[in-house]
Protein backbone atom coordinates (compact mmCIF):
# COMPACT_ATOMS: atom_id res chain seq x y z
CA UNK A 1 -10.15 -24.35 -7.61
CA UNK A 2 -9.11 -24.35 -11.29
CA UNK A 3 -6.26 -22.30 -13.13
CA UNK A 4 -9.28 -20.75 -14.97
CA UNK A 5 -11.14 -19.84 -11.35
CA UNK A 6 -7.65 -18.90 -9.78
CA UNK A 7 -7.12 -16.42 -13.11
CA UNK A 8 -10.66 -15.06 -12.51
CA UNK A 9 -10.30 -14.46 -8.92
CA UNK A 10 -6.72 -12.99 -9.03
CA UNK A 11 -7.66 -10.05 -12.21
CA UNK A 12 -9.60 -8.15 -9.50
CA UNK A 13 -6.35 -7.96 -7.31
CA UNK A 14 -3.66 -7.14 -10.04
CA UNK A 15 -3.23 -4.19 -8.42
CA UNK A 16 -2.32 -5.90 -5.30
CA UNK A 17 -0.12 -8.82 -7.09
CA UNK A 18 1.70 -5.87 -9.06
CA UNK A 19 3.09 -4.29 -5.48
CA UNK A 20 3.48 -8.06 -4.31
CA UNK A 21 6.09 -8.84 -7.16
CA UNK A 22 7.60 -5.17 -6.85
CA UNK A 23 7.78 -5.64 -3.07
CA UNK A 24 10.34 -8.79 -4.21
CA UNK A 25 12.13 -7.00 -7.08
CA UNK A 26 13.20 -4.10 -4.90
CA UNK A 27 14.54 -6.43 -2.26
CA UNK A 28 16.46 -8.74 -4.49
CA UNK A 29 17.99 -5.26 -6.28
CA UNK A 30 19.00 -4.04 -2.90
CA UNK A 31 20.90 -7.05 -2.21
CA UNK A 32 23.20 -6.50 -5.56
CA UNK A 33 23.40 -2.90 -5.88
CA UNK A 34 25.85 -1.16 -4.51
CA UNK A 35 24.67 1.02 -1.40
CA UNK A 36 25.69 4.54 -3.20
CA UNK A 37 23.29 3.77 -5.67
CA UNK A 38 20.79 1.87 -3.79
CA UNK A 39 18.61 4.76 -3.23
CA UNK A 40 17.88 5.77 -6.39
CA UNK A 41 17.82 2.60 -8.16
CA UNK A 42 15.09 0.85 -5.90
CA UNK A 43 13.76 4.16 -5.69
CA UNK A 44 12.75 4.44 -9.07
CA UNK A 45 11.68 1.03 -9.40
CA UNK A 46 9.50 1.33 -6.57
CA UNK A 47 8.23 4.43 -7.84
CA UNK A 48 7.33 2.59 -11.02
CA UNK A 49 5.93 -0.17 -9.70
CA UNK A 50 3.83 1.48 -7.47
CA UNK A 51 2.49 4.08 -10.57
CA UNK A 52 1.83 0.99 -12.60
CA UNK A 53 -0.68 -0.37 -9.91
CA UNK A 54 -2.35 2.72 -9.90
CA UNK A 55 -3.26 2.93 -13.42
CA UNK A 56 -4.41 -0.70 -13.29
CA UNK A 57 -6.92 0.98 -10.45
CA UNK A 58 -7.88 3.99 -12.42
CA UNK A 59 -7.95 2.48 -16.14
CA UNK A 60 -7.95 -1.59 -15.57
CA UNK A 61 -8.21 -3.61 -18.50
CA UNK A 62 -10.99 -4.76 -19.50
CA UNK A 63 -10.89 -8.57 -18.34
CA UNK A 64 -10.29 -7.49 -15.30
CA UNK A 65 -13.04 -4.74 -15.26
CA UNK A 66 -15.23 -7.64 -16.29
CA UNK A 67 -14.05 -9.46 -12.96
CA UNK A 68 -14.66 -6.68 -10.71
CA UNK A 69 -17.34 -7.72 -8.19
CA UNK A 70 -16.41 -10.28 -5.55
CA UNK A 71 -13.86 -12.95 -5.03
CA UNK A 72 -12.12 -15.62 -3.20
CA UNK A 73 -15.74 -16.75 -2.17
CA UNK A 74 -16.60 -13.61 -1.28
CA UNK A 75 -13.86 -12.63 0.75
CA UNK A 76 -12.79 -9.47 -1.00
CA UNK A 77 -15.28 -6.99 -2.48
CA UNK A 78 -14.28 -4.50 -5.73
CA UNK A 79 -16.68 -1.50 -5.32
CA UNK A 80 -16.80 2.10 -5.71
CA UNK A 81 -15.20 2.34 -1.87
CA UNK A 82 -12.41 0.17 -2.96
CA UNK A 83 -11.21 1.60 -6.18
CA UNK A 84 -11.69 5.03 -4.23
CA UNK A 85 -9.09 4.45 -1.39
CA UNK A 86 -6.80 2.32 -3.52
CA UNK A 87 -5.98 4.72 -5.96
CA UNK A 88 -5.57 6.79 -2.52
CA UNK A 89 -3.27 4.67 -1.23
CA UNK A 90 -1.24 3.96 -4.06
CA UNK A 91 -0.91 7.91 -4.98
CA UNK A 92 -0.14 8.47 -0.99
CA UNK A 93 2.74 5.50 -1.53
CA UNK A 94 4.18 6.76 -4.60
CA UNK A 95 4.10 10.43 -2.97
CA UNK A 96 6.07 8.64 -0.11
CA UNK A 97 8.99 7.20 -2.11
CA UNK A 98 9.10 10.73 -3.86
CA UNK A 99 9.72 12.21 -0.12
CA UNK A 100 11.92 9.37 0.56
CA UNK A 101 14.70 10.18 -2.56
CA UNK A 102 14.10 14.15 -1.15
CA UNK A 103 15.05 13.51 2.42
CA UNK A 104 18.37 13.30 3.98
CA UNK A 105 16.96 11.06 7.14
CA UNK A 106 17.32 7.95 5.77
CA UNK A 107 20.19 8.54 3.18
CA UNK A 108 22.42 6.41 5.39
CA UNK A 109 20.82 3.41 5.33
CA UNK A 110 19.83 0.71 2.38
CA UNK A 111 16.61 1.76 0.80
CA UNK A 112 15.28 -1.48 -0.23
CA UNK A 113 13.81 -2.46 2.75
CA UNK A 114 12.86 0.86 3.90
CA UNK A 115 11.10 0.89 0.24
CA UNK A 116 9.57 -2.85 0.70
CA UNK A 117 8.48 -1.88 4.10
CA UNK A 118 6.34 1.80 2.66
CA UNK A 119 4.74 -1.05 -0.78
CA UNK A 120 3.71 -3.26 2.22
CA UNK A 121 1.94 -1.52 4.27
CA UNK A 122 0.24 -0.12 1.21
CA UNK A 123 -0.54 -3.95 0.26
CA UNK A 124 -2.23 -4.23 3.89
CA UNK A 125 -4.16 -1.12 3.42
CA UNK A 126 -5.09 -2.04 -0.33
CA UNK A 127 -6.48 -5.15 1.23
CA UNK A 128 -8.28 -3.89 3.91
CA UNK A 129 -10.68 -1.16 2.34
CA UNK A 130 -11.07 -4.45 -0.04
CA UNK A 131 -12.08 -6.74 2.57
CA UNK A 132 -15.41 -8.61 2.97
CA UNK A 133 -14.34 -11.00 5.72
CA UNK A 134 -13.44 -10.18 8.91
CA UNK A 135 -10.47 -12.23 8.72
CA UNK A 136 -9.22 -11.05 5.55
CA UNK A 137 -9.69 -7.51 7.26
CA UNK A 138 -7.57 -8.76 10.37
CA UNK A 139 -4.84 -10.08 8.33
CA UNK A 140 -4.52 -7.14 6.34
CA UNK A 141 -4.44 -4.82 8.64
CA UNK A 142 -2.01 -6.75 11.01
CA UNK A 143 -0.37 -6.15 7.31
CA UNK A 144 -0.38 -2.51 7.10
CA UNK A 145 0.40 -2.66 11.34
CA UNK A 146 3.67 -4.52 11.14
CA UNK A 147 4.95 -2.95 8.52
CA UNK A 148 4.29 0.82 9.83
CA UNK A 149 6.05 0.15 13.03
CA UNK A 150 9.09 -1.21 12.02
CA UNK A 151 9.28 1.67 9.42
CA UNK A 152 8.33 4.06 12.52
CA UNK A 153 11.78 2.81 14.33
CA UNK A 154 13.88 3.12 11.27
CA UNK A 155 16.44 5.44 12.64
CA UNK A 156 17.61 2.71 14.52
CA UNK A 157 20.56 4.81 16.43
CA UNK A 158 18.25 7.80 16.81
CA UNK A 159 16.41 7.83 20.10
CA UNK A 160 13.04 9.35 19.57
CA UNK A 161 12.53 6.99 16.37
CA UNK A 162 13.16 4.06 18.70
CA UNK A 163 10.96 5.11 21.11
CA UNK A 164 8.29 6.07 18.45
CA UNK A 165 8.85 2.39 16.80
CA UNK A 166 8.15 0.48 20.79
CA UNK A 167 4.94 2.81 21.52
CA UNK A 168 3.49 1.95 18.20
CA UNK A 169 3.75 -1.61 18.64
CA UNK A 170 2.44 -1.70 22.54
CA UNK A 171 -0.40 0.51 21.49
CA UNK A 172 -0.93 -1.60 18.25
CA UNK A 173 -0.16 -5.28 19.68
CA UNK A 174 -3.14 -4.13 22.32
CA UNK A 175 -5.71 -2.55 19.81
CA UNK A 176 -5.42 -5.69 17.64
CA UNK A 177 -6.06 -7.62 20.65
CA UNK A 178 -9.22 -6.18 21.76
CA UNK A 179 -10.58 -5.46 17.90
CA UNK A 180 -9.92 -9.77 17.79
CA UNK A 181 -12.35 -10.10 21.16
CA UNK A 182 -14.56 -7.91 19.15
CA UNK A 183 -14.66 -9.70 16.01
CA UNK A 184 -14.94 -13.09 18.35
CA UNK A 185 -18.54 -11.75 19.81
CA UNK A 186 -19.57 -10.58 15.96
CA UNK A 187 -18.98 -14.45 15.12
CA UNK A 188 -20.39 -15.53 18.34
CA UNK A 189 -24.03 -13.81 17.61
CA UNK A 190 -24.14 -14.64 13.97
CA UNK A 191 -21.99 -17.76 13.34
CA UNK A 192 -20.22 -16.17 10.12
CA UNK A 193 -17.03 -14.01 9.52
CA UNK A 194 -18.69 -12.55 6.15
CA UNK A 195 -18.42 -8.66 7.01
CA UNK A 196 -21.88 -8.02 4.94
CA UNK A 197 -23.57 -11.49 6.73
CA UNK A 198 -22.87 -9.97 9.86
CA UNK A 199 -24.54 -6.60 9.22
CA UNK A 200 -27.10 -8.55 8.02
CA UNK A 201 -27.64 -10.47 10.70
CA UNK A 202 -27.85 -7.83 13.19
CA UNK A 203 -29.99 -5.58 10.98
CA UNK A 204 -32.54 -8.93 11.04
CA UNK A 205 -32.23 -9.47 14.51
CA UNK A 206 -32.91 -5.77 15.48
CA UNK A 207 -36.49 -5.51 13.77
CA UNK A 208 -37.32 -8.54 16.35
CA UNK A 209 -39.02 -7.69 19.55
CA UNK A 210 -36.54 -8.18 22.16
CA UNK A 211 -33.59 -7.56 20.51
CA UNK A 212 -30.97 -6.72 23.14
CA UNK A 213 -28.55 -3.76 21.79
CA UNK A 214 -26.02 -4.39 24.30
CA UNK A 215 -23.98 -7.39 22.76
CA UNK A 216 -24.29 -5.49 19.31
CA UNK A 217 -22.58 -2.60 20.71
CA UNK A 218 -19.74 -3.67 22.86
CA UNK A 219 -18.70 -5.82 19.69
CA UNK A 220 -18.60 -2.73 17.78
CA UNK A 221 -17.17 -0.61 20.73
CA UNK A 222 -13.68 -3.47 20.36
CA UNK A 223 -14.12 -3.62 16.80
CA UNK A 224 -13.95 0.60 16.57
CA UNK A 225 -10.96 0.39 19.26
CA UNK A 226 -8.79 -1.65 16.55
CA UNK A 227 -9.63 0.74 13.66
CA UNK A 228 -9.87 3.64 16.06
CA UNK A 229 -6.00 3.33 16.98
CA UNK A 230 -5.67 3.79 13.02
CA UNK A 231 -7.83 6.73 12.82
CA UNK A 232 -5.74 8.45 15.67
CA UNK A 233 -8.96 8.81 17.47
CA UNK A 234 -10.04 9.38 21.21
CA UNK A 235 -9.24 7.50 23.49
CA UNK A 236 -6.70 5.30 21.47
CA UNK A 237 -4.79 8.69 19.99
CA UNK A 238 -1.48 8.43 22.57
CA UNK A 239 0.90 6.99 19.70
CA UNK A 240 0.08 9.52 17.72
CA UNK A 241 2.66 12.46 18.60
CA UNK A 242 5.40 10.53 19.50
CA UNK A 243 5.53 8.56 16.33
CA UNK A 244 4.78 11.19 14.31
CA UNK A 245 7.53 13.27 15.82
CA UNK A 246 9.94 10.28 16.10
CA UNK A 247 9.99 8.46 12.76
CA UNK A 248 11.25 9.71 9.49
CA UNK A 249 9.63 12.67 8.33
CA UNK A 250 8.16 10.68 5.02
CA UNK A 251 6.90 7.90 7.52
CA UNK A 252 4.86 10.70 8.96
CA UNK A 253 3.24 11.70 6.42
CA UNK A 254 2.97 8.35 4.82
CA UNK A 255 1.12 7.30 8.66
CA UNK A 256 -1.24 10.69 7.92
CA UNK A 257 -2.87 9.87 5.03
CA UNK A 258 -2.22 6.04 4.28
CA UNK A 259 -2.62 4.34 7.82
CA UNK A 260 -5.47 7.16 8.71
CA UNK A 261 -7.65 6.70 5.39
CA UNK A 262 -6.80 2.95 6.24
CA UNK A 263 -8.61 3.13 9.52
CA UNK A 264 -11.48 5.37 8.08
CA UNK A 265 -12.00 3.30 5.04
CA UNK A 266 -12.32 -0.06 6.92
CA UNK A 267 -14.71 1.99 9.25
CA UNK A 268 -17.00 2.46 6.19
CA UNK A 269 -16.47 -1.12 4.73
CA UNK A 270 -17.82 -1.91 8.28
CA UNK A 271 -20.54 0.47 8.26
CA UNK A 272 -21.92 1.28 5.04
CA UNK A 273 -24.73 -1.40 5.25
CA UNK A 274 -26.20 1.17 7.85
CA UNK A 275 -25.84 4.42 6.05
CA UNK A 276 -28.14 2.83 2.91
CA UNK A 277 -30.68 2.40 6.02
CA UNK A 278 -30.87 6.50 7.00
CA UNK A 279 -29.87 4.72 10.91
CA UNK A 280 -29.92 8.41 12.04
CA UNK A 281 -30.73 9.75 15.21
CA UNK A 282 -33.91 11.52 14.12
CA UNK A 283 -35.17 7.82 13.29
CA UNK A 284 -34.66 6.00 16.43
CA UNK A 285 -37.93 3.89 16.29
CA UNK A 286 -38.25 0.10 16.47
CA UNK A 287 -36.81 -0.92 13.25
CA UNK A 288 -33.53 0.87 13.31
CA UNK A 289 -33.18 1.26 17.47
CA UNK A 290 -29.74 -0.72 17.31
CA UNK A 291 -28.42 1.30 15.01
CA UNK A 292 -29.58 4.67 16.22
CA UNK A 293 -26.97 3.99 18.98
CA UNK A 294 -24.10 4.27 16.34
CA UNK A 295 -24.70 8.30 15.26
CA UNK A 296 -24.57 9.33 18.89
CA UNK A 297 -21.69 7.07 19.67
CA UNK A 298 -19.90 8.83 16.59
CA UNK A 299 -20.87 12.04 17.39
CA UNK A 300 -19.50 11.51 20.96
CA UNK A 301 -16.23 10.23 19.51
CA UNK A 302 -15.99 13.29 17.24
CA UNK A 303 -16.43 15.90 19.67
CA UNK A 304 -13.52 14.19 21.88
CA UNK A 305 -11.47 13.78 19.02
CA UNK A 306 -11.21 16.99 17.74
CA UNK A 307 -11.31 19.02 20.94
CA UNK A 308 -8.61 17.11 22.23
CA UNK A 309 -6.59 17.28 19.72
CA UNK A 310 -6.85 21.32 18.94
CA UNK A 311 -6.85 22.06 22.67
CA UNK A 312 -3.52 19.69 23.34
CA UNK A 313 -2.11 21.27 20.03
CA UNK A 314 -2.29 24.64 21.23
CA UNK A 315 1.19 24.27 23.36
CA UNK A 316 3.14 22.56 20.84
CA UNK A 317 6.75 23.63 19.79
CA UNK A 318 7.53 20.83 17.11
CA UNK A 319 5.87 21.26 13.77
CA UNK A 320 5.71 17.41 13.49
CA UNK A 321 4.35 17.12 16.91
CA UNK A 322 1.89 19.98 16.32
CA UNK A 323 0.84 18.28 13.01
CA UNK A 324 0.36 15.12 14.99
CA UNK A 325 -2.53 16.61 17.21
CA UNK A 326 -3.90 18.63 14.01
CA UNK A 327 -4.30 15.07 12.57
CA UNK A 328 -6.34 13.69 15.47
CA UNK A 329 -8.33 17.00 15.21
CA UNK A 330 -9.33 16.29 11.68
CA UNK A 331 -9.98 12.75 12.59
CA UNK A 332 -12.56 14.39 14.98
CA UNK A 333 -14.09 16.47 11.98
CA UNK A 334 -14.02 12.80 9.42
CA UNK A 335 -16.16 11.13 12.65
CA UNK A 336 -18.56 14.25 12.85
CA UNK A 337 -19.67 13.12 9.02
CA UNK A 338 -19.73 9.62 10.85
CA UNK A 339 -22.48 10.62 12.59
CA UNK A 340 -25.07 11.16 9.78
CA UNK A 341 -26.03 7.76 8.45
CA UNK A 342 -26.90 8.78 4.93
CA UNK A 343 -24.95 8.24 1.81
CA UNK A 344 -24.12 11.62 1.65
CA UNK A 345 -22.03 11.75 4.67
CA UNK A 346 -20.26 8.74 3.38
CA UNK A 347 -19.58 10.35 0.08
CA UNK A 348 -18.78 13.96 2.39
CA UNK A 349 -16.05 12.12 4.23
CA UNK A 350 -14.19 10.39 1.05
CA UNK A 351 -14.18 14.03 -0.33
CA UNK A 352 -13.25 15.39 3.03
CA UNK A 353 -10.39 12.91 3.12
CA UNK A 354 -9.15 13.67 -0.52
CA UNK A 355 -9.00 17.16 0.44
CA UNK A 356 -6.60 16.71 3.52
CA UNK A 357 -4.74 14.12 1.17
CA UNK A 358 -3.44 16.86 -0.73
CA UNK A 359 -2.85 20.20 1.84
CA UNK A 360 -1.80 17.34 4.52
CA UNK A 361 1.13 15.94 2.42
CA UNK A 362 2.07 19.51 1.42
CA UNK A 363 2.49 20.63 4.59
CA UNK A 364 4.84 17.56 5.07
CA UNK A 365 6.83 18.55 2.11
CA UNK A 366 7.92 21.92 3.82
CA UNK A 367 8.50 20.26 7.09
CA UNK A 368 11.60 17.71 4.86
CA UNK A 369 13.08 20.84 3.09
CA UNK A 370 13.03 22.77 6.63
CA UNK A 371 14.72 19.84 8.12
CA UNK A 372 17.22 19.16 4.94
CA UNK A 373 17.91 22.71 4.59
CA UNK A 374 17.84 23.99 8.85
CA UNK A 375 18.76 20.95 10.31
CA UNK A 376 15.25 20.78 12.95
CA UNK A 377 11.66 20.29 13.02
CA UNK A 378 11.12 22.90 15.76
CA UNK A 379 9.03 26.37 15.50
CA UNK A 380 12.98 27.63 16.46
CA UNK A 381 13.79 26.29 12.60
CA UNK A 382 10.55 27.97 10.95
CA UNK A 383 11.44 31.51 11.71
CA UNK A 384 12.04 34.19 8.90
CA UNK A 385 11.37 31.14 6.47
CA UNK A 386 9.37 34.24 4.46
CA UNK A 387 12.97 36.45 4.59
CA UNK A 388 14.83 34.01 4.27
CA UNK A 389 12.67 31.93 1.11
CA UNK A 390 9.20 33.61 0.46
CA UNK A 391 8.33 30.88 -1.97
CA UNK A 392 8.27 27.92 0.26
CA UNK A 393 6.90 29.97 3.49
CA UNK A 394 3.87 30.77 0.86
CA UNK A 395 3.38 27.18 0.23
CA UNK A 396 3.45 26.57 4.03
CA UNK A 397 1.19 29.36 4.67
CA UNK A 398 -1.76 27.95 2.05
CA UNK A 399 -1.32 24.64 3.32
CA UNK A 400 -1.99 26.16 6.88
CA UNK A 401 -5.14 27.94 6.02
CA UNK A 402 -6.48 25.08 4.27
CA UNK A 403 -6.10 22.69 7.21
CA UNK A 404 -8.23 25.74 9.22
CA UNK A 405 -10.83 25.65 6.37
CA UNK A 406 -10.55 29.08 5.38
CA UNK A 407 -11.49 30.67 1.56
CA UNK A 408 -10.01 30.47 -0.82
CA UNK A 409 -8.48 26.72 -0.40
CA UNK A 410 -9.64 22.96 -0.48
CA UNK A 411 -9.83 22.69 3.01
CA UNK A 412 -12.41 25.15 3.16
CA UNK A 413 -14.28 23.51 0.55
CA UNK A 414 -14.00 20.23 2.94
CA UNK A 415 -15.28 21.46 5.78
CA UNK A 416 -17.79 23.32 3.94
CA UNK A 417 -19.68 19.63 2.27
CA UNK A 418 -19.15 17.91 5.67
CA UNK A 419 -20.61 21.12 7.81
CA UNK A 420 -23.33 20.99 4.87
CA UNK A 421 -24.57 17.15 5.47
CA UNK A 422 -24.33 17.58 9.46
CA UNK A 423 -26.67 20.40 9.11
CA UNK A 424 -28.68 19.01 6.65
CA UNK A 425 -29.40 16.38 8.92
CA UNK A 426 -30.73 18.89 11.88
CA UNK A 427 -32.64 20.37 9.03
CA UNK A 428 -34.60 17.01 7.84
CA UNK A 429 -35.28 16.07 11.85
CA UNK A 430 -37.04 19.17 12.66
CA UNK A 431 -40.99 18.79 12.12
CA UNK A 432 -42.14 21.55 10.46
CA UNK A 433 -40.43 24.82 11.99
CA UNK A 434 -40.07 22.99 15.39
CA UNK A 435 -36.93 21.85 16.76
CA UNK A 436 -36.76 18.13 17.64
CA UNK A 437 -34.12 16.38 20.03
CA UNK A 438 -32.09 14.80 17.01
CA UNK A 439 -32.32 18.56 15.02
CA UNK A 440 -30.52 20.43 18.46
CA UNK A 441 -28.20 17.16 18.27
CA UNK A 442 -26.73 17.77 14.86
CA UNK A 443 -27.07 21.74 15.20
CA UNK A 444 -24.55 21.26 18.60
CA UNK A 445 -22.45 19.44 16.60
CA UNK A 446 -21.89 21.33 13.50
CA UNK A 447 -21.19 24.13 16.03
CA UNK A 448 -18.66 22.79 18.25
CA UNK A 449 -17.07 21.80 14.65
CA UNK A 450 -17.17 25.61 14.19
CA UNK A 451 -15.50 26.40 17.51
CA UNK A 452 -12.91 23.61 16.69
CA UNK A 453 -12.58 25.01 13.22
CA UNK A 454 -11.20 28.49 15.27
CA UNK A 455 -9.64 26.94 17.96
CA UNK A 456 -7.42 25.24 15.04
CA UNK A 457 -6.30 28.48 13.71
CA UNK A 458 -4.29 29.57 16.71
CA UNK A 459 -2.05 26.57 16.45
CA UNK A 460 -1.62 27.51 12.71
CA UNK A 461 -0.77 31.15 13.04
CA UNK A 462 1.83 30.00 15.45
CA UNK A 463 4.16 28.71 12.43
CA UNK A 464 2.54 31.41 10.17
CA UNK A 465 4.00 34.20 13.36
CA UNK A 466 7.39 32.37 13.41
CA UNK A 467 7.99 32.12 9.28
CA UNK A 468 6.51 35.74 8.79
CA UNK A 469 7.25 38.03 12.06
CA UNK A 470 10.11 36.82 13.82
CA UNK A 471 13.83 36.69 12.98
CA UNK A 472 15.66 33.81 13.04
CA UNK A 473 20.10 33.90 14.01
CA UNK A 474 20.82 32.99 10.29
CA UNK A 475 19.04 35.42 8.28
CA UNK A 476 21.09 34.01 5.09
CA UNK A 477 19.05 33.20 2.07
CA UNK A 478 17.54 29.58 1.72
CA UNK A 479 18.11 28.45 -1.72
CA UNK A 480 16.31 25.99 -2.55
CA UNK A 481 16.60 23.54 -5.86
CA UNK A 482 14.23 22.93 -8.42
CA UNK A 483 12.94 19.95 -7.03
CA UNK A 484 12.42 21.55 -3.73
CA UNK A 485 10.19 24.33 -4.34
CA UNK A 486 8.27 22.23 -7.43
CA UNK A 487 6.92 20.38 -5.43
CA UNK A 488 6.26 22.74 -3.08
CA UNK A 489 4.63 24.84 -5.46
CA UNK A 490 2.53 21.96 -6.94
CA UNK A 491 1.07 20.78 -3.64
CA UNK A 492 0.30 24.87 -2.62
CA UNK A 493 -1.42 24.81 -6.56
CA UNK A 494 -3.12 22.00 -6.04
CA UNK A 495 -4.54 23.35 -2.90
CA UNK A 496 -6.10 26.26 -4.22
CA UNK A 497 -7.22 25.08 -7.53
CA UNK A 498 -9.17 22.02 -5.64
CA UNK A 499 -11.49 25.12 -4.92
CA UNK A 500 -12.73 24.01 -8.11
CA UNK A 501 -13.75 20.64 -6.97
CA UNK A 502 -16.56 19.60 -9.59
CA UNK A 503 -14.24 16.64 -10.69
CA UNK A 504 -13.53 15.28 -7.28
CA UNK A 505 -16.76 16.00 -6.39
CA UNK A 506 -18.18 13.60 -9.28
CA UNK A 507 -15.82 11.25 -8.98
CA UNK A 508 -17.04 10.28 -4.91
CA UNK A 509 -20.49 10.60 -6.45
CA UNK A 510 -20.54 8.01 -8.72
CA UNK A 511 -19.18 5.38 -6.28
């Protein structure tokens, strides 16, 4: 390869070279800056780098727009997916590091590789929504993996984060195991790594008479496992509250939006070959019989998911913990639009995901100042938050109510496109005004997402019941600073003035 081919291949990656280089900057800082100012100083450059990046993905120059398209032989792709979840990613990092200067859990320890740690894991997950070759995908996501669970165990004296850190590994070391076996039978029946040749291949192969499903399925069954453990989905969702109640509060919510939208969007850089072929359940015929197996195996996954996770949420004490199991119910609710092969659903779930991007790392927000300002994570902590500092209690409370899907909030909004598509779906199977197997199969499914929907509200109220009705043994005013309840306030705003969602809406639709 030429310097000229190199410089081609790399512009489409600048993004991903710009954290690379900031990755090394902050490290070398924190070795010569002295530990007082350590946190602010790689902080902010962090913080910089990481914004920089992110206007290379939403405004890139124009030699590397002109580059956009594939490269490294095809390994990484630059599409509408990509550039969706990137600027994700890099918004969900830079949100991160803001959390990080906010939060008194880590204050006693160096920040530079805390900082390198959050930019590399957002490297891996860059990569992996970018990836066109299953061991590009491996590699980054191993990336994003290693990364996450050393950041999980940062608290290195405090129990619970060292327990969190060792269960995220075991569970991880395994899921990358079996996803491997899974990407070692995808090779074995096509003879290529090439993520689209694959699809291809099977998509050939299943219009031939003959074609035996089996194979196809338990490769996609491991594959799902690996990305599944991501997604914190059924069965592979046992990680989820421990870490989540064990790491550093801006891990958490760094491992809710980053790591999950990770898992999701390598699920539809896996799968999107199949939603351009409407593989639905209503159209289980010879062509598409393979793939027909896929909607019912998501649907199945989604029901699980978020039934599992409301029902298990329902006893929880620890806002982190309850947050946890709220996160593998929405997970449920992301698979449900999983289930519809259509590009609709694929465009449903992005918006879905941008949605609980927001009211997700909101909530988060009030869970650091509770824990700066109380000292605790528990419901115990939460009560009289309204007495005691209406302002951020109303921020809590929208968040809240947005995660249930109710009016007027972008979480209702959310649930409202993805309820839209399932239904949609039962509405285009029936023949005429006669119900068909595949319309009483999306119907079911959009109501158990209902019953969910409810279910989830109980949970909710909980912390609504303990900051609004009960009295807590300090009843002192919480005074918070400016930085505190700003961005408190601008999360709660941006919750309710996503209702008008035109923008997002036409920004998924043109990818």
């Amino acid at each position: 390869m030429t310097t000229a081919q190199l410089y081609l291949n790399c512009l489409p990656i600048l993004p991903e070279i710009i954290l690379s280089a900031v990755i090394c900057l902050v490290v070398l800082l924190d070795m010569f800056v002295p530990l007082g100012r350590s946190r602010v100083v790689c902080g902010l450059v962090a913080f910089a780098g990481t914004i920089v990046a992110l206007q290379v993905v939403i405004n890139p120059p124009v030699a590397v727009e002109a580059a956009l398209g594939g490269t490294f032989g095809g390994m990484i792709t630059m599409d509408g997916l990509s550039q969706f979840f990137r600027m994700l990613f890099l918004g969900g990092a830079a949100i991160t590091i803001v959390f990080t200067l906010g939060s008194v859990e880590t204050i006693h320890y160096r920040q530079g590789e805390f900082l390198s740690l959050i930019l590399g894991a957002t490297l891996g997950a860059c990569l992996l929504v970018a990836s066109n070759n299953f061991l590009m995908f491996f590699l980054s996501l191993e990336t994003l993996s290693l990364c996450s669970y050393v950041l999980a165990a940062y608290i290195k004296h405090q129990r619970l984060s060292a327990e969190a850190g060792l269960k995220y590994l075991l569970y991880g070391a395994v899921a990358s195991g079996v996803m491997v076996f899974g990407i070692s039978y995808f090779y074995g029946m096509t003879g290529t790594v090439q993520i689209n040749g694959v699809i291809n291949s099977v998509m050939i192969a299943s219009s031939m008479p003959g074609f035996n499903v089996v194979p196809f399925l338990l490769a996609t069954v491991l594959v799902l496992a690996g990305l599944g453990f991501k997604m914190a989905m059924v069965p592979f969702q046992s990680w989820a509250p421990d870490v989540y109640q064990g790491a550093p509060t801006p891990v958490t919510a760094f491992l809710s939006v980053v790591s999950k939208g990770a898992g999701f969007a390598a699920l539809l850089r896996v799968t999107l070959p199949f939603f351009a072929t409407n593989a639905t359940v209503a159209n289980a015929t010879a062509g598409l019989a393979g793939m027909a197996h896929l909607p019912v195996l998501f649907a199945i996954l989604a029901v699980a998911t978020m039934t599992f996770g409301n029902l298990v949420a329902l006893r929880q004490t620890d806002v982190k913990r309850l947050l946890a199991y709220s996160s593998i119910a929405h997970a449920g609710f992301l698979l449900m639009g999983m289930s519809v092969f259509q590009p609709d659903s694929a465009r449903a779930i992005m918006f879905y995901f941008f949605m609980y991007f927001v009211m997700n790392l909101g909530a988060f927000w009030v869970v650091i100042v509770v824990i700066n300002r109380i000292g605790g994570s528990d419901l115990a902590h939460f009560r009289g938050l309204a007495y005691r500092n209406w302002k951020l209690a109303a921020a809590m409370f929208i968040f809240l109510i947005s995660l249930t899907g109710i009016p007027p909030t972008a979480g209702f909004v959310a649930k409202l496109i993805l309820f839209k598509v399932v239904i949609s779906a039962g509405i285009s199977a029936m023949q005429g005004a006669v119900m068909t197997p595949a319309s009483w199969f999306y119907f079911g499914l959009a109501i158990v997402g209902v019953i969910n929907s409810a279910i989830s509200l109980v949970y909710y109220m909980k912390i609504m019941r303990a900051m609004a009705f009960e009295r807590s043994d300090d009843s002192s005013r919480l005074d918070l600073n400016w930085v505190e309840a700003g961005y408190a306030m601008a999360f709660a705003a941006a919750t309710v003035g996503l209702l008008y969602f035109e923008p997002i809406a036409n920004l998924v639709n043109q990818l």
